[in-house]
Protein backbone atom coordinates (compact mmCIF):
# COMPACT_ATOMS: atom_id res chain seq x y z
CA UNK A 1 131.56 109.41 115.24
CA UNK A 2 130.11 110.34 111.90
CA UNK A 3 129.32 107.92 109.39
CA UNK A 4 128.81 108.92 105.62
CA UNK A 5 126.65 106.64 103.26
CA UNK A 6 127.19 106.68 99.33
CA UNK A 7 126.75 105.20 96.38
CA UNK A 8 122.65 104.88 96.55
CA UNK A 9 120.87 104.81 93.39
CA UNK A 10 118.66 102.89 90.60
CA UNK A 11 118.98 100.15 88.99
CA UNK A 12 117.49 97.16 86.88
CA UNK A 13 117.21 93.60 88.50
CA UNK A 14 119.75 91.72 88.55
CA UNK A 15 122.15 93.97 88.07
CA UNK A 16 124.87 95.74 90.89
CA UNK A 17 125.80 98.38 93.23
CA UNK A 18 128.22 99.39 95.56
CA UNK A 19 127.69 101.12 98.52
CA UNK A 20 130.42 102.47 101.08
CA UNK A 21 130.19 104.22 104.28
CA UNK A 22 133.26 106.36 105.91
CA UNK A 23 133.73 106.47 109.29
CA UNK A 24 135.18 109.91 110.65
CA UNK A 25 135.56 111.76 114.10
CA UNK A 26 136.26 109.56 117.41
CA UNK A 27 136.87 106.37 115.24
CA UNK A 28 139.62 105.40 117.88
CA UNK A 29 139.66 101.98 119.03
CA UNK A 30 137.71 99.04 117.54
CA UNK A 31 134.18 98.93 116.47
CA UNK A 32 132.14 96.66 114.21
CA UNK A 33 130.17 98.48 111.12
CA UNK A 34 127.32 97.55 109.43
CA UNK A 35 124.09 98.04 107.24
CA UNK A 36 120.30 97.79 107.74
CA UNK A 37 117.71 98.88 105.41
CA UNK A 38 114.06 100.01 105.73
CA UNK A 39 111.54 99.68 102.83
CA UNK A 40 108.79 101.45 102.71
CA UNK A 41 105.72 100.42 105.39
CA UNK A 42 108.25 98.39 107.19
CA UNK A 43 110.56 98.05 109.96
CA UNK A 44 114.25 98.65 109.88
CA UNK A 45 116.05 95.41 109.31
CA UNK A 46 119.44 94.23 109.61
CA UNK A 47 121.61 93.62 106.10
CA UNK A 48 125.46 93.06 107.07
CA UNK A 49 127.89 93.34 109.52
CA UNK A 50 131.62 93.35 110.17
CA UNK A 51 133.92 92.79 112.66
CA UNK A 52 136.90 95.24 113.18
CA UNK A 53 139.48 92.84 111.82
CA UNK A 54 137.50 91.73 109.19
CA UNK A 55 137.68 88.67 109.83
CA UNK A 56 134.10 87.87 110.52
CA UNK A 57 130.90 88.76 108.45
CA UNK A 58 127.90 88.24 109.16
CA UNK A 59 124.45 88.25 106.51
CA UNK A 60 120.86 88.43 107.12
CA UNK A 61 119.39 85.47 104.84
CA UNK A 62 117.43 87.33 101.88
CA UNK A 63 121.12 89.08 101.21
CA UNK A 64 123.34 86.04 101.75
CA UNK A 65 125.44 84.88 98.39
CA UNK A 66 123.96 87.89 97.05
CA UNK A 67 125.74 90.89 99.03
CA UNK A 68 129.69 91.16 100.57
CA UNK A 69 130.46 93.52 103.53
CA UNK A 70 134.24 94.30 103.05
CA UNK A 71 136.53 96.72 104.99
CA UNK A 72 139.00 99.32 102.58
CA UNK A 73 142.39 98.41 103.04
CA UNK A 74 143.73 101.83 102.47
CA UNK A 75 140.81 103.31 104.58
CA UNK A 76 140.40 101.10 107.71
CA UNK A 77 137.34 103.50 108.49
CA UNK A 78 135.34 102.79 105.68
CA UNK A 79 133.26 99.39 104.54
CA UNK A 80 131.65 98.56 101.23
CA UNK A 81 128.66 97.03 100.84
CA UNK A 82 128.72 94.83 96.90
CA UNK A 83 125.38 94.27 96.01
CA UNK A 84 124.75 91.88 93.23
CA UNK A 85 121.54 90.47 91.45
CA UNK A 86 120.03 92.51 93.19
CA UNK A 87 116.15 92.50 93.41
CA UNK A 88 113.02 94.71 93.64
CA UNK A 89 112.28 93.32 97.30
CA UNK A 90 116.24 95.27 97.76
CA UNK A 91 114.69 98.55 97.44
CA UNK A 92 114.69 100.59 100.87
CA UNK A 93 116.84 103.50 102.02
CA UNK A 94 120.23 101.89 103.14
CA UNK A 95 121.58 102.61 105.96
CA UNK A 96 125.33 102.35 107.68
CA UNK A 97 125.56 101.47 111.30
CA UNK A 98 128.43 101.10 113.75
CA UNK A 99 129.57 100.18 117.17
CA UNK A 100 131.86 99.84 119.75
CA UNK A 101 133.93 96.64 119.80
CA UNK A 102 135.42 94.68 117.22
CA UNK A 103 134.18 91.11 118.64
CA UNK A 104 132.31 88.18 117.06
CA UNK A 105 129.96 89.16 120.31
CA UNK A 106 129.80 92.86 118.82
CA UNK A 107 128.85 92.25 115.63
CA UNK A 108 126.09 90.07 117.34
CA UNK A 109 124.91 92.81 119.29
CA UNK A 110 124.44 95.15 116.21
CA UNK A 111 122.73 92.15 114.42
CA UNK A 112 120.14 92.65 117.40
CA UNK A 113 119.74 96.48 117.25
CA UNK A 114 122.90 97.65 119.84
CA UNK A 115 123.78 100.25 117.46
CA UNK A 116 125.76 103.37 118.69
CA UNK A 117 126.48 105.31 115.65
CA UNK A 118 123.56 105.54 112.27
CA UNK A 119 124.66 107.44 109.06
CA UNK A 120 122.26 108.96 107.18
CA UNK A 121 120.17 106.56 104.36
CA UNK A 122 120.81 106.47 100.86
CA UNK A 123 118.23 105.17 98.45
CA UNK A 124 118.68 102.14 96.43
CA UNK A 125 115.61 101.37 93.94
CA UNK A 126 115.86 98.17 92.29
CA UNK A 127 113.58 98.18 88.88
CA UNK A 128 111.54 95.20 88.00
């Protein structure tokens, strides 16, 4: 599975981007997709995650009200990431994550690092 990250870029706080990331090769069966994001000096963190359906989102707290995971519904392999009022503590490289399962319990296990499939970052620089 190859996952393909876009929509990285710069902006002034409090304004908004959108990021999306398209699943392609293997994507048979169900699997949960996600973001994390690393800033610079730090670890990678978790951002988002959904569950295959949909149905279930889940949001690290420094994101939460602020950001919405949604899957396309022309494009059942792809997710966007909305990012509003967005801050200069939201600058890191942004990165899509996936894997197998579609469960509640899946998206759980990404949450915690289980990840099977990483796209490559895009940048997202939030001016103060």
């Amino acid at each position: 599975v190859q996952l393909q990250a876009s929509g990285g870029g710069l902006v002034q706080a409090g304004g908004s981007l959108r990021l999306s990331c398209a699943a392609s090769g293997r994507t048979f069966g169900n699997y949960v997709m996600g973001w994390f994001r690393q800033a610079p000096g730090k670890e990678r963190e978790f951002v988002t995650a959904i569950t295959w359906s949909g149905g279930a989102t889940d949001y690290s707290d420094s994101v939460k009200g602020r950001f919405t995971i949604s899957r396309d519904n022309a494009a059942e392999n792809t997710v966007h990431l909305q990012m509003n009022n967005l801050k200069p503590e939201d600058t890191a490289v942004y990165y899509c994550a996936s894997a197998s399962g579609g469960s509640i319990r899946s998206m759980e296990l990404l949450r915690s690092g289980g990840v099977h499939y990483w796209g490559k970052g895009t940048q997202v620089t939030v001016s103060s």
